[in-house]
N, C-alpha and C. Protein backbone atom coordinates (compact mmCIF):
# COMPACT_ATOMS: atom_id res chain seq x y z
N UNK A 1 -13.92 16.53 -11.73
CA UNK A 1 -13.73 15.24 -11.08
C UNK A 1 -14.22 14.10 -11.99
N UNK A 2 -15.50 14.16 -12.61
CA UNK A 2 -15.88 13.11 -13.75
C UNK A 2 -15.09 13.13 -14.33
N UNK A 3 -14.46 14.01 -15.21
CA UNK A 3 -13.17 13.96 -16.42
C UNK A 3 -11.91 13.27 -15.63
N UNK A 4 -11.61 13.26 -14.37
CA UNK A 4 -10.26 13.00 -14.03
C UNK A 4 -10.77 11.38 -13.98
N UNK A 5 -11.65 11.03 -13.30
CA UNK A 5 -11.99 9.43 -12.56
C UNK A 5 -12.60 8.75 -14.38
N UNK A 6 -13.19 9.42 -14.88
CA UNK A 6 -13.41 8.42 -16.50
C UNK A 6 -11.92 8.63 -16.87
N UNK A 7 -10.82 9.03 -16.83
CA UNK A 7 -9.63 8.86 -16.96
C UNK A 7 -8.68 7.95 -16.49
N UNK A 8 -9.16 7.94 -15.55
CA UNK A 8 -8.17 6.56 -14.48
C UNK A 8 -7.74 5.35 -15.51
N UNK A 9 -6.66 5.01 -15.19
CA UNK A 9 -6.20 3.50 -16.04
C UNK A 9 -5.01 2.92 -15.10
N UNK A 10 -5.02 1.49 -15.31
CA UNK A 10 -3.96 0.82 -14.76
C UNK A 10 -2.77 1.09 -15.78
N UNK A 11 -1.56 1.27 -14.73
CA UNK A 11 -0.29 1.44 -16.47
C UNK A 11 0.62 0.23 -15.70
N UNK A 12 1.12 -0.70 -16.58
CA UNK A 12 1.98 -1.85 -16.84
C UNK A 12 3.04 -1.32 -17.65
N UNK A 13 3.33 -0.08 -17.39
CA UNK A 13 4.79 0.21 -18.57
C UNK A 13 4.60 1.97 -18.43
N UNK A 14 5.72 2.06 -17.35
CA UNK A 14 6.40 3.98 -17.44
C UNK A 14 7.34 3.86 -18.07
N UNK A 15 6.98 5.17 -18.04
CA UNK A 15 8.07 6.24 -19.07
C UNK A 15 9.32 6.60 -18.37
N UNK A 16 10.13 6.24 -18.98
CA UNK A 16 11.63 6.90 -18.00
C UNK A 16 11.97 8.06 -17.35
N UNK A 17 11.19 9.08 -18.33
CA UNK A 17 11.43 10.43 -17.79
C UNK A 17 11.60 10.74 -16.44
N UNK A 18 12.45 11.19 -15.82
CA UNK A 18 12.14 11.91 -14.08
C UNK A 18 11.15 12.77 -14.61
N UNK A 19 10.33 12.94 -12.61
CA UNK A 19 9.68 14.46 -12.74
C UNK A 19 10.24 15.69 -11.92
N UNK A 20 10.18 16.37 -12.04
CA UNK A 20 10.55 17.72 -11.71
C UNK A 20 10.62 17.55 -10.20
N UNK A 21 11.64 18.68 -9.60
CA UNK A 21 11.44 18.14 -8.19
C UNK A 21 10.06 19.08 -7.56
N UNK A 22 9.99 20.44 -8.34
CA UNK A 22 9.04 21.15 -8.11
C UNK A 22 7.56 20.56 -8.73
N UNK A 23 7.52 19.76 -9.25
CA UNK A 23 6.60 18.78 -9.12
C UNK A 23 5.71 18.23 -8.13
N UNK A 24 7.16 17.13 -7.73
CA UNK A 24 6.59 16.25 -6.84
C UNK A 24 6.52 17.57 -5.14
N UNK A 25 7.39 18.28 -5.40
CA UNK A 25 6.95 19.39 -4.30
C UNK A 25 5.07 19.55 -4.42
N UNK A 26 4.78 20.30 -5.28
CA UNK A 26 3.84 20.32 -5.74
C UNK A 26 2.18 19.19 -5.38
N UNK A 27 2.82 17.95 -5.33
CA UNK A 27 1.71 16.93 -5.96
C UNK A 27 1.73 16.26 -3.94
N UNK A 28 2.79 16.23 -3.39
CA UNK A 28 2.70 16.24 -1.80
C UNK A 28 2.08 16.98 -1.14
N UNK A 29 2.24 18.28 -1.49
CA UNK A 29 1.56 19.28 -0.75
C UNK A 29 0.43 19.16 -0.53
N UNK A 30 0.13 19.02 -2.13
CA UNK A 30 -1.93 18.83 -2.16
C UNK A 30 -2.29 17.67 -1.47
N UNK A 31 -1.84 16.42 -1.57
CA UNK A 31 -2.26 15.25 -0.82
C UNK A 31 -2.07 15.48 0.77
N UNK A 32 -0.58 16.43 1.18
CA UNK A 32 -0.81 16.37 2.57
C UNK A 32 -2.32 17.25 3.40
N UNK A 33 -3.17 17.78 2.55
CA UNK A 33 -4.50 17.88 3.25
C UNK A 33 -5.46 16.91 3.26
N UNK A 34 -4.64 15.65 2.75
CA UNK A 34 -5.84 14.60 3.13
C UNK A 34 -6.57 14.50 4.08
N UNK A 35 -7.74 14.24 4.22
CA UNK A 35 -8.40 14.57 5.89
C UNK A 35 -8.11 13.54 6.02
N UNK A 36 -8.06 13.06 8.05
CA UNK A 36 -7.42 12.11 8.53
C UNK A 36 -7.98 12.03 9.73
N UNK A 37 -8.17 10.42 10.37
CA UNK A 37 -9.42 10.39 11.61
C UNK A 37 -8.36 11.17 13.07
N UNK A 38 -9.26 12.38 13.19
CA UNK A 38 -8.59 13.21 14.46
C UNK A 38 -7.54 14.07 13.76
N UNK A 39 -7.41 14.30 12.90
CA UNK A 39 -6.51 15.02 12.19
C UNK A 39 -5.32 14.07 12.94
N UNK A 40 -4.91 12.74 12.68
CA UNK A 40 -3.67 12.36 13.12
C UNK A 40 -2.74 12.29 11.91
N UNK A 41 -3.29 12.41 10.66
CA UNK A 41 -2.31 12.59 9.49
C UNK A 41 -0.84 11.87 9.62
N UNK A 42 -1.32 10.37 9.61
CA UNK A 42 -0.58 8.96 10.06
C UNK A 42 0.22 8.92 9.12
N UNK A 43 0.58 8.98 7.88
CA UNK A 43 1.05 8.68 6.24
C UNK A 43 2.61 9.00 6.41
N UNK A 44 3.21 7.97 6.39
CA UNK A 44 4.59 8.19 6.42
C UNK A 44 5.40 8.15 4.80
N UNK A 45 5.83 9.10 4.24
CA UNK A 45 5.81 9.13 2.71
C UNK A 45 7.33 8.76 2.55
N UNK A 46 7.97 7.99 1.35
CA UNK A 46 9.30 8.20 0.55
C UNK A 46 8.99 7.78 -0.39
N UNK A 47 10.23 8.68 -1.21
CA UNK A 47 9.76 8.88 -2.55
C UNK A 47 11.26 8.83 -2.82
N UNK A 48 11.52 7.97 -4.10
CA UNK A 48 12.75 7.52 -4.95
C UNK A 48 13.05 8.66 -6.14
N UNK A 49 14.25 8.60 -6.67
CA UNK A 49 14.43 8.65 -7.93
C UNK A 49 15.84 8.37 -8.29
N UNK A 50 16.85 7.95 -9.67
CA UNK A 50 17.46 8.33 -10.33
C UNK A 50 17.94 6.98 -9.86
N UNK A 51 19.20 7.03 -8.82
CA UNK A 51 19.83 5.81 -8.26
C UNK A 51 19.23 5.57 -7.36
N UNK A 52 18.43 6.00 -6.57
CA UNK A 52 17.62 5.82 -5.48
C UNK A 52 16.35 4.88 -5.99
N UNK A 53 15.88 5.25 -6.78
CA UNK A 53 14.88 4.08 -7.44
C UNK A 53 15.61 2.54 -7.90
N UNK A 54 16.69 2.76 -8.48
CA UNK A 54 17.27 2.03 -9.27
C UNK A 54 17.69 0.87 -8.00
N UNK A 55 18.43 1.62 -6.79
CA UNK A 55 18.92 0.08 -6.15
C UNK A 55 17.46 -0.17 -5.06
N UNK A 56 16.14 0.69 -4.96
CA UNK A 56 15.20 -0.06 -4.48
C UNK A 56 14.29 -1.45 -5.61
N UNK A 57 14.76 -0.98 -6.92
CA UNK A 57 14.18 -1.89 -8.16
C UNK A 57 15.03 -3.32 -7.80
N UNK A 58 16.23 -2.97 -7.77
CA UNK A 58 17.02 -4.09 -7.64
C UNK A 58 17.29 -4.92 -6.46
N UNK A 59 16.40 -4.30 -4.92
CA UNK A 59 16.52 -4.97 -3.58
C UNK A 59 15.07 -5.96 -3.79
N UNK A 60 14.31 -5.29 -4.21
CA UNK A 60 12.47 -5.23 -4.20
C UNK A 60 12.71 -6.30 -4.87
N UNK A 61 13.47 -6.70 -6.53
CA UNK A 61 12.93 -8.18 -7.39
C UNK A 61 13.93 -9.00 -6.91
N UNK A 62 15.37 -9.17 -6.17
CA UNK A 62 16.12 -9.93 -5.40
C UNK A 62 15.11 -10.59 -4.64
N UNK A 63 14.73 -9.59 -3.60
CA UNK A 63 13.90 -10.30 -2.56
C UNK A 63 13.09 -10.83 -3.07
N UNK A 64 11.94 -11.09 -4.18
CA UNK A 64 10.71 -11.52 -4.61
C UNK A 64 10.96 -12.72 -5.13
N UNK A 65 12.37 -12.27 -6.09
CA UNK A 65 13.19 -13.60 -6.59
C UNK A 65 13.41 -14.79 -5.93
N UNK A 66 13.64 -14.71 -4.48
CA UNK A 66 13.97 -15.47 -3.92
C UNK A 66 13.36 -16.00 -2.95
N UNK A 67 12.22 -15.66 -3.33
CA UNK A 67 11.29 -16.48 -2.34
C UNK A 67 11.00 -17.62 -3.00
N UNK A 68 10.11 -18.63 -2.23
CA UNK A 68 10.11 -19.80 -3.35
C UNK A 68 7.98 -19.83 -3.98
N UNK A 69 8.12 -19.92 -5.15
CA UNK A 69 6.59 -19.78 -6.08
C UNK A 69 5.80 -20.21 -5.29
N UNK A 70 5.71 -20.64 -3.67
CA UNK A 70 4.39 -21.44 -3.28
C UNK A 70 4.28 -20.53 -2.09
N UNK A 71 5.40 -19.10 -1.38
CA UNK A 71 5.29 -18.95 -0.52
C UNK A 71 3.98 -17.96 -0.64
N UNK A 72 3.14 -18.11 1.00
CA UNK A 72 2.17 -17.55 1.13
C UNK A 72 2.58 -15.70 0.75
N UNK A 73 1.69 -14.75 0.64
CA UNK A 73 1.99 -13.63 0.68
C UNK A 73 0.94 -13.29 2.18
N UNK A 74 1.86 -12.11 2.79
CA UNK A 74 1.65 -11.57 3.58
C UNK A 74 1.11 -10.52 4.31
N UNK A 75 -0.03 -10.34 4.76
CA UNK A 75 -1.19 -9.34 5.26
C UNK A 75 -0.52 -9.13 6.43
N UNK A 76 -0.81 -7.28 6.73
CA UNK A 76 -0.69 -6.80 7.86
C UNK A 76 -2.15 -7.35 8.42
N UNK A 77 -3.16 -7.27 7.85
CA UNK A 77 -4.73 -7.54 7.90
C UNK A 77 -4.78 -8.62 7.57
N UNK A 78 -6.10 -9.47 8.04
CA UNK A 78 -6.57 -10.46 7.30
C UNK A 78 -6.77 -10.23 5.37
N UNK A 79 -5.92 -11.38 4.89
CA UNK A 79 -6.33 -11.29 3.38
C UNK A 79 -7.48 -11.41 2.72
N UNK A 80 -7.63 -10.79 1.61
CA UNK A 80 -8.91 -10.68 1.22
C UNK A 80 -8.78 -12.20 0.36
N UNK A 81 -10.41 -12.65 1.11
CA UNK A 81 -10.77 -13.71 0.34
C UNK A 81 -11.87 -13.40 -0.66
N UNK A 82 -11.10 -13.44 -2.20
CA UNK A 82 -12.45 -13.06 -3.10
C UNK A 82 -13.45 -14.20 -3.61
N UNK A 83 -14.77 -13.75 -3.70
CA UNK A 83 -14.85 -15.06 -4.24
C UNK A 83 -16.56 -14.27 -4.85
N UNK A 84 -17.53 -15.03 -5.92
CA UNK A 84 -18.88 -13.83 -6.41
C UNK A 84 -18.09 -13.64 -7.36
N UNK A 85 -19.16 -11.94 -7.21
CA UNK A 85 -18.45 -11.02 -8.49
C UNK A 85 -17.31 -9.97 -8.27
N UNK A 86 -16.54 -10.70 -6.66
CA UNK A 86 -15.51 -10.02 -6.64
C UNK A 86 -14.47 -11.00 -7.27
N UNK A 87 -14.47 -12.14 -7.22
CA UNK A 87 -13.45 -13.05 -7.62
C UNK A 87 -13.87 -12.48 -9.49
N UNK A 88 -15.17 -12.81 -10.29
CA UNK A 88 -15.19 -12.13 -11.43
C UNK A 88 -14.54 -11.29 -11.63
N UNK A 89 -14.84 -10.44 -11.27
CA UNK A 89 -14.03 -8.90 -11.37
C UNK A 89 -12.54 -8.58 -11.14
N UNK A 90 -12.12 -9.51 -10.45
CA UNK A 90 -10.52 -9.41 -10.04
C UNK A 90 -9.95 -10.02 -11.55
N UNK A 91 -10.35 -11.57 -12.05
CA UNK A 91 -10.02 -12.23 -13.07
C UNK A 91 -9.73 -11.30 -14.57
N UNK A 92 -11.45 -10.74 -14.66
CA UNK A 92 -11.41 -9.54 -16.01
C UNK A 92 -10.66 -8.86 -16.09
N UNK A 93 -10.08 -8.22 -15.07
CA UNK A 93 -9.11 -7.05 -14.59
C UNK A 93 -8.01 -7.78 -14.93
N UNK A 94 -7.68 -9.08 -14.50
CA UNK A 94 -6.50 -9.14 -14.47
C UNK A 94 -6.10 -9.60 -15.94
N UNK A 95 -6.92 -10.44 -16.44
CA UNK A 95 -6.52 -10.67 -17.79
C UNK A 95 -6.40 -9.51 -19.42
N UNK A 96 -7.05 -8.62 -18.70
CA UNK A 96 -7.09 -7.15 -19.51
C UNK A 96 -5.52 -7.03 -19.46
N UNK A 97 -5.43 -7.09 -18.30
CA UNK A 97 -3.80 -6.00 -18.15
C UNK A 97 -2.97 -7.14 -18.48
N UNK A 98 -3.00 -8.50 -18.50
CA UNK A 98 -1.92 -9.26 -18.89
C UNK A 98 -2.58 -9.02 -20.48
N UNK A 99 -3.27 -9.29 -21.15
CA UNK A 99 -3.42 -8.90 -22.51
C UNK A 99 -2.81 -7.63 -23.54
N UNK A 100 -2.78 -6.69 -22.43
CA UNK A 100 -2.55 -5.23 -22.65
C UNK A 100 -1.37 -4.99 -22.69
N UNK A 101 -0.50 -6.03 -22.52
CA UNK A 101 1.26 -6.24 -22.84
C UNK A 101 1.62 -7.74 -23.65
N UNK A 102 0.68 -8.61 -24.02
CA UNK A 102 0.97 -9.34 -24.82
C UNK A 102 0.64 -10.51 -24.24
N UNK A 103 0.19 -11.09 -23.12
CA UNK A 103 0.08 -12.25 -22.74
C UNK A 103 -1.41 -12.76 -22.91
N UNK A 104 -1.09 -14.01 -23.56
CA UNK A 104 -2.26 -14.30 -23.47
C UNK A 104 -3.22 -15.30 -22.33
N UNK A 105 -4.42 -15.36 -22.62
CA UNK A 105 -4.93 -16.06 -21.28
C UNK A 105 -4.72 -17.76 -21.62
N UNK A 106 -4.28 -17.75 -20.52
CA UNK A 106 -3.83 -19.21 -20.56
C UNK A 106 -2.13 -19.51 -20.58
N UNK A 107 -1.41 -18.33 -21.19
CA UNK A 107 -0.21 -18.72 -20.92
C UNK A 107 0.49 -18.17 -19.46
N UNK A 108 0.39 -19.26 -18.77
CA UNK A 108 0.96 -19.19 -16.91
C UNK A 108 2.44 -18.58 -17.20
N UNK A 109 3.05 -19.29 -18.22
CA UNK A 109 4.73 -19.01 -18.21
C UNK A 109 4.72 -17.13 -18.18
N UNK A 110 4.18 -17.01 -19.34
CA UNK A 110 4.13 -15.29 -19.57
C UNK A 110 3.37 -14.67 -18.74
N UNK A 111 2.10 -14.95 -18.07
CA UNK A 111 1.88 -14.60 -17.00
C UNK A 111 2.49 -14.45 -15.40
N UNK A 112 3.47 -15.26 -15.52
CA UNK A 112 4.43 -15.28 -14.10
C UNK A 112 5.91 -14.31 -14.74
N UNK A 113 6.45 -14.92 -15.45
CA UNK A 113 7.15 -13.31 -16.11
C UNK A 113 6.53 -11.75 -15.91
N UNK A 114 5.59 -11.94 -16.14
CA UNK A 114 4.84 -10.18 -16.41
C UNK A 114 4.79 -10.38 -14.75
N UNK A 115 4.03 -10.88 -14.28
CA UNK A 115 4.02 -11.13 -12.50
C UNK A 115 5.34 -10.11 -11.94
N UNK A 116 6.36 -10.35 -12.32
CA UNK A 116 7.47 -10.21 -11.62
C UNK A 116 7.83 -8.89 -11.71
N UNK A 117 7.53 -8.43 -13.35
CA UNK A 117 7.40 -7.01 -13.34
C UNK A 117 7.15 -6.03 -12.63
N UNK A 118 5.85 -6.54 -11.44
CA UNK A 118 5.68 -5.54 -10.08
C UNK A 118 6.85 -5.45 -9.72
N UNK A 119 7.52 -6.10 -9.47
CA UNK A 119 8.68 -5.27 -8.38
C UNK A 119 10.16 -5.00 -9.15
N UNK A 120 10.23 -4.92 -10.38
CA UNK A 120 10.88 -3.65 -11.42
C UNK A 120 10.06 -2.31 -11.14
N UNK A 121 8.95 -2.51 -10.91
CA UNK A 121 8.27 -1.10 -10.53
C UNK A 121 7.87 -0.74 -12.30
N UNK A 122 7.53 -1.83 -13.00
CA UNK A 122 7.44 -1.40 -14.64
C UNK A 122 8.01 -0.55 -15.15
N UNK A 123 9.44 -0.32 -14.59
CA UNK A 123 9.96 0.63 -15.18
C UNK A 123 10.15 2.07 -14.60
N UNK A 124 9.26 2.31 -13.40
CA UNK A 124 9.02 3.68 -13.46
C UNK A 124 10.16 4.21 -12.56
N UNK A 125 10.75 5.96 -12.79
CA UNK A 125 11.50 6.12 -12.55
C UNK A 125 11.60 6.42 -10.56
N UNK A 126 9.86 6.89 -10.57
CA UNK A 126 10.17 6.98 -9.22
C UNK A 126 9.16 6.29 -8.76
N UNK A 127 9.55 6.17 -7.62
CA UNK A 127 8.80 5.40 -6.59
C UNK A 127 8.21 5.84 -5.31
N UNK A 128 6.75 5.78 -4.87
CA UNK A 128 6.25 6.46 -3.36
C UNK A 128 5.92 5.32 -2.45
N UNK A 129 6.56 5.85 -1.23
CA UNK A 129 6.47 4.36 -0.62
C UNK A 129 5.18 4.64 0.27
N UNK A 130 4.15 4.64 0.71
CA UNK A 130 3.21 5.42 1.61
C UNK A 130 3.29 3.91 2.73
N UNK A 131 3.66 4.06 4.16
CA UNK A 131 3.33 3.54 5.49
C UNK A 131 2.53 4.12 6.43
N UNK A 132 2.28 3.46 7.69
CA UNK A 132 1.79 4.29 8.69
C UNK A 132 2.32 3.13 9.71
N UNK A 133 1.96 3.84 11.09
CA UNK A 133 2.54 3.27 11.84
C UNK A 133 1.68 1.85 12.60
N UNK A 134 2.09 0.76 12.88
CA UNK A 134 1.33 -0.12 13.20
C UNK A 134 0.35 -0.47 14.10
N UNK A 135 0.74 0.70 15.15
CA UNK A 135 -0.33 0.77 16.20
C UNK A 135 -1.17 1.42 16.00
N UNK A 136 -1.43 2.17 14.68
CA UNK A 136 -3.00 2.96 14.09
C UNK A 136 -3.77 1.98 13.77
N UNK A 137 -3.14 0.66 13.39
CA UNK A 137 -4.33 -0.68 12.49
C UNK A 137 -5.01 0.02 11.73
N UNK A 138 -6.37 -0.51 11.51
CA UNK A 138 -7.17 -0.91 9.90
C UNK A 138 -7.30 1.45 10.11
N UNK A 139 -7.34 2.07 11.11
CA UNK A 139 -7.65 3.93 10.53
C UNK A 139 -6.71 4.39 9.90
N UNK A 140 -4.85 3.85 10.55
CA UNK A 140 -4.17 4.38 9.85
C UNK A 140 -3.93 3.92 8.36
N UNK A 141 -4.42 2.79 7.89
CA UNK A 141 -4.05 2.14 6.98
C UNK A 141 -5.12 3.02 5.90
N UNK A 142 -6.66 3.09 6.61
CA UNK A 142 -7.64 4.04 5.81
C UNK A 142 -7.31 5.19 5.00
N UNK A 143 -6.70 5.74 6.50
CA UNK A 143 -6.26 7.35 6.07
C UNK A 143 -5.11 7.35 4.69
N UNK A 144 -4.11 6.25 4.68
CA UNK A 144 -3.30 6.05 3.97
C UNK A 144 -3.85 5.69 2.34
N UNK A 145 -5.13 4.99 2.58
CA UNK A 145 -5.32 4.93 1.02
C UNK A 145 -6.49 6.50 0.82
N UNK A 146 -6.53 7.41 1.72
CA UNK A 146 -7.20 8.27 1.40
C UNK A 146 -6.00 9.48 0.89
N UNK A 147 -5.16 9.36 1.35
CA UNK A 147 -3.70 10.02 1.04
C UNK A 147 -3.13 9.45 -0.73
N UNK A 148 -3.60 8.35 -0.51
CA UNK A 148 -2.78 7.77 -1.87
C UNK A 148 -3.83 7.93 -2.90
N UNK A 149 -5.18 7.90 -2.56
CA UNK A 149 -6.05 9.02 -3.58
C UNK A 149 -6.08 10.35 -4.25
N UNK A 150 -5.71 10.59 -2.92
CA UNK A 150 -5.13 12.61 -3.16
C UNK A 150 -4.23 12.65 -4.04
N UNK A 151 -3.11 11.75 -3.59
CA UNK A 151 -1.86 11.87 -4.17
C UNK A 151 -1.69 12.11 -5.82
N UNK A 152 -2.76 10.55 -6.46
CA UNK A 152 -2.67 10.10 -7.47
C UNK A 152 -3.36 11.35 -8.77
N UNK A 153 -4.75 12.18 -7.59
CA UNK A 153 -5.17 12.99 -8.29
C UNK A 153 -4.66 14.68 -8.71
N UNK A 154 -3.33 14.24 -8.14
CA UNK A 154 -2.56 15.64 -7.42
C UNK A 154 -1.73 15.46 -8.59
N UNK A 155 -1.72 14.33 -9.23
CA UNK A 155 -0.39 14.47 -10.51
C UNK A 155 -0.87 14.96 -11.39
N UNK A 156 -0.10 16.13 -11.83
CA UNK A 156 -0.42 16.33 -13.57
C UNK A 156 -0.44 15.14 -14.37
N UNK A 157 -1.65 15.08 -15.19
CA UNK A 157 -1.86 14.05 -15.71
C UNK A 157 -0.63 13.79 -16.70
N UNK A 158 -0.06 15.03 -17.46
CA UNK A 158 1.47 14.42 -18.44
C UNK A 158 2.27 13.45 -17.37
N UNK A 159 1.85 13.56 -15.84
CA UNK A 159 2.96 12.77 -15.18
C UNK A 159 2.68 11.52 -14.58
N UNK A 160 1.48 11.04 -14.73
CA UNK A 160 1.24 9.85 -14.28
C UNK A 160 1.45 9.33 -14.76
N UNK A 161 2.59 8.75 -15.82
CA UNK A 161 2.98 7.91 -16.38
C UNK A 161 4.17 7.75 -15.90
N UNK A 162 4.77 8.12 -14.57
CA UNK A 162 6.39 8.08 -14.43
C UNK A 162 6.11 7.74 -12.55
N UNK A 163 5.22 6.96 -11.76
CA UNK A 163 5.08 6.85 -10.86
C UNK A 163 4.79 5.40 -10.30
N UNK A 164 5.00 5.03 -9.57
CA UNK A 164 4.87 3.62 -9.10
C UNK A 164 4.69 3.41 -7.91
N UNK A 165 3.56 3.22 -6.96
CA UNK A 165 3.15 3.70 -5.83
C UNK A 165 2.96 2.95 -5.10
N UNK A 166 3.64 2.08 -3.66
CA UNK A 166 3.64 1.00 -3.24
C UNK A 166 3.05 0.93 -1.41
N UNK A 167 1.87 0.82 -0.90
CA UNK A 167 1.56 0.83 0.28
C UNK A 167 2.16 -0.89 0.89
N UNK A 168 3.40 -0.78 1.52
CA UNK A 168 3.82 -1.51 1.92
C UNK A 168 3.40 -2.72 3.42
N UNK A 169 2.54 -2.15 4.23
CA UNK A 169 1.74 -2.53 5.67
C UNK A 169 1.97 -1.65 6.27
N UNK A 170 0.92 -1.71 7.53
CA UNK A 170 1.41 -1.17 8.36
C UNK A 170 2.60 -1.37 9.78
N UNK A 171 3.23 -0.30 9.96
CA UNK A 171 4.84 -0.84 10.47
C UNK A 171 5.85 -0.37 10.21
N UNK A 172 6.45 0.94 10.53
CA UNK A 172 7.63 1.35 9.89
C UNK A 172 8.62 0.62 9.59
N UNK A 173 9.02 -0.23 10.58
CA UNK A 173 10.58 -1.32 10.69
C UNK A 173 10.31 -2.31 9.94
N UNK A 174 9.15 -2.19 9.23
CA UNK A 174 9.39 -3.50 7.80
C UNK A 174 10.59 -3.25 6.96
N UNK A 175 10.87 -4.63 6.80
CA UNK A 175 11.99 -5.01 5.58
C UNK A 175 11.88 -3.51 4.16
N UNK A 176 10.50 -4.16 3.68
CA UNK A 176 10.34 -3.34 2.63
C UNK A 176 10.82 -1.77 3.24
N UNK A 177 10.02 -1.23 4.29
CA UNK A 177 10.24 0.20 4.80
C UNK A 177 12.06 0.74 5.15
N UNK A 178 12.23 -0.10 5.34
CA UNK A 178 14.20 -0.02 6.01
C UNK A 178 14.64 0.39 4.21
N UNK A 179 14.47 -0.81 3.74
CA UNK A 179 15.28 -0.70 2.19
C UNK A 179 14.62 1.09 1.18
N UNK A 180 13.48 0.96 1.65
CA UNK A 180 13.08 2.11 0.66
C UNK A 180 13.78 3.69 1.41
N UNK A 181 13.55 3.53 2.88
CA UNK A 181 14.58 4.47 3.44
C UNK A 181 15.89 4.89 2.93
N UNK A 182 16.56 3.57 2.96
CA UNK A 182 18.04 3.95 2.50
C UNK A 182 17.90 3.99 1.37
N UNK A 183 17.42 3.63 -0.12
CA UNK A 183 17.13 4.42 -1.23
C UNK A 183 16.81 5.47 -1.47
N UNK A 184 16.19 6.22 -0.80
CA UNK A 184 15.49 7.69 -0.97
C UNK A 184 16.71 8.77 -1.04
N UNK A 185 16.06 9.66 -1.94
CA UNK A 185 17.05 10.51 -2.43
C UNK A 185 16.91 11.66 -1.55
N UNK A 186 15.47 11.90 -1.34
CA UNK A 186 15.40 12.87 -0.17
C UNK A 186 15.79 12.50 1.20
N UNK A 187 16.11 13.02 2.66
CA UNK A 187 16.63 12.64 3.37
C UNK A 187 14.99 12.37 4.32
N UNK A 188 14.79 11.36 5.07
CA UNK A 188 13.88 11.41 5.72
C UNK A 188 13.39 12.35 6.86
N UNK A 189 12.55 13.21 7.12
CA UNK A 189 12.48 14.48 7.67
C UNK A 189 11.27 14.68 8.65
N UNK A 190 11.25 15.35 9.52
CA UNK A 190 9.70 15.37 10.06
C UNK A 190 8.85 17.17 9.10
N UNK A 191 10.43 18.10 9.23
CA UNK A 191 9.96 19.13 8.78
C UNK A 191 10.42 19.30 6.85
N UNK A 192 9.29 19.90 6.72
CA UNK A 192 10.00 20.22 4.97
C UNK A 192 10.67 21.24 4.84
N UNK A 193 11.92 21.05 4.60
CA UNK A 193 12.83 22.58 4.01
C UNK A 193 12.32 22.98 2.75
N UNK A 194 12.79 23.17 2.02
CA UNK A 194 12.53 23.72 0.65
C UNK A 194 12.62 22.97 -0.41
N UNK A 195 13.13 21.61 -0.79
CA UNK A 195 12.54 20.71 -1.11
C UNK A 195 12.77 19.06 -0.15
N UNK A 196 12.26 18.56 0.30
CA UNK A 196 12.31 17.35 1.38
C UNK A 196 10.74 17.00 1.61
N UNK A 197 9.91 16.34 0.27
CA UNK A 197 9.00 15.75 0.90
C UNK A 197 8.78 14.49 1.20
N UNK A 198 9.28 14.40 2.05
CA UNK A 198 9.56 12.69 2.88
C UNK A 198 9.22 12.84 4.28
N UNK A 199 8.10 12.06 4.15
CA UNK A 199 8.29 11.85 5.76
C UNK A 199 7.00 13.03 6.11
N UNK A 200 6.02 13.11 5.49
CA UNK A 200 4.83 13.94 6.06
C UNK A 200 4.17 13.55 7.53
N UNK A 201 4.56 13.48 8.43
CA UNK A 201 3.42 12.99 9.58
C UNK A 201 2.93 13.65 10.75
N UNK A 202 2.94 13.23 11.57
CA UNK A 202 2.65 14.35 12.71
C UNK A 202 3.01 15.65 12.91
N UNK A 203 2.70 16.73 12.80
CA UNK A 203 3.42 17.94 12.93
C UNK A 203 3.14 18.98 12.20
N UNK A 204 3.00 18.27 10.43
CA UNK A 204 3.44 19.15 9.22
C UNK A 204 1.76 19.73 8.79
N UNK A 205 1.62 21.05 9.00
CA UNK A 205 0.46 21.28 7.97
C UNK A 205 -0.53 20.89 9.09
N UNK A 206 -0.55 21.10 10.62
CA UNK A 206 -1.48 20.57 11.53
C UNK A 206 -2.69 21.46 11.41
N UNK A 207 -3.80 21.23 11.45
CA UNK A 207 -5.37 21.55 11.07
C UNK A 207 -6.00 21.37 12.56
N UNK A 208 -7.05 22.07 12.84
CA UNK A 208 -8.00 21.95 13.62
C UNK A 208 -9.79 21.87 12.30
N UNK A 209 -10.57 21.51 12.78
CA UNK A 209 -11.96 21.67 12.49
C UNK A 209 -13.13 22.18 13.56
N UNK A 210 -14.04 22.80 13.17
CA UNK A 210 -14.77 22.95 13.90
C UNK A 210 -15.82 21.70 14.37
């Protein structure tokens, strides 16, 4: 676990490669034992690739495109107001990674270019959409970044360079959630056939504890 977490890095630029479907079979499975409050295992998963990534790349920077540069962004939750050494810490971070592709500090123009890059998905070929449903609020949303932990540590590391991982709010019938649906290459499912990991939630892999 030390070797995997001193490993961690932000990536601003995947690799084209697809991954295997026995892969991502693979890298779901392990995350679907995320523990979860009551074992309700809330995490509603889709996952892109090939053309399925390609026209969610191209709905995702339309829509972003066209909002106008002053509109507020939008919390299922209250937004985080940073400010200390969290506002520090957000800044360092952020100017690392605009540096770490060529921009420098101070240039806004190249900084709002690279900006936009989030929703190309930097390239990457696939995409995980992780939701939960809205009437769980701030547990299901928990459980969801405890899922998207698993997830991340579940990749062979040759493959974390080909992933782009987007917790959208909570709310299935969001905009974002509708569009990534009809992109998905897998079909949305409650049960997994033999390969269909979409759609992990109630049902799949159910646990008791003592």
């Amino acid at each position: 676990m030390a070797k995997l977490l001193s490993k961690r890095f932000g990536c601003r630029g995947f690799q084209p490669n697809p991954v295997a479907r026995s892969i991502v079979h693979r890298i779901v499975t392990l995350a679907q034992l995320t523990a979860s409050w009551c074992n309700s295992q809330p995490w509603q998963v889709v996952i892109t690739e090939g053309a399925g990534t390609e026209r969610f790349r191209r709905a995702l920077f339309d829509h972003a495109t066209a909002q106008p540069v002053s509109a507020p962004a939008h919390f299922d939750f209250p937004g985080p107001q940073y400010s200390g050494a969290y506002l520090q810490r957000r800044r360092e971070v952020g100017w690392q990674l605009y540096q770490s592709v060529g921009v420098a500090r101070g240039d806004r123009a190249g900084a709002a270019r690279q900006a936009l890059e989030n929703f190309r998905l930097f390239g990457a070929p696939h995409v995980a959409i992780i939701s939960t449903d809205r009437d769980l609020g701030a547990y299901g949303a928990i459980d969801c970044g405890a899922y998207v932990s698993n997830f991340v540590w579940a990749l062979p590391r040759s493959n974390r360079r080909h992933w782009r991982i987007i917790l959208p709010a909570c709310g299935n019938i969001s905009t974002l959630g509708r569009t990534a649906r009809s992109c998905a290459v897998f079909p949305s499912v409650t049960k997994m056939p033999a390969m269909r990991p979409i759609n992990f939630g109630r049902g799949e892999q159910t646990r008791t504890r003592p």
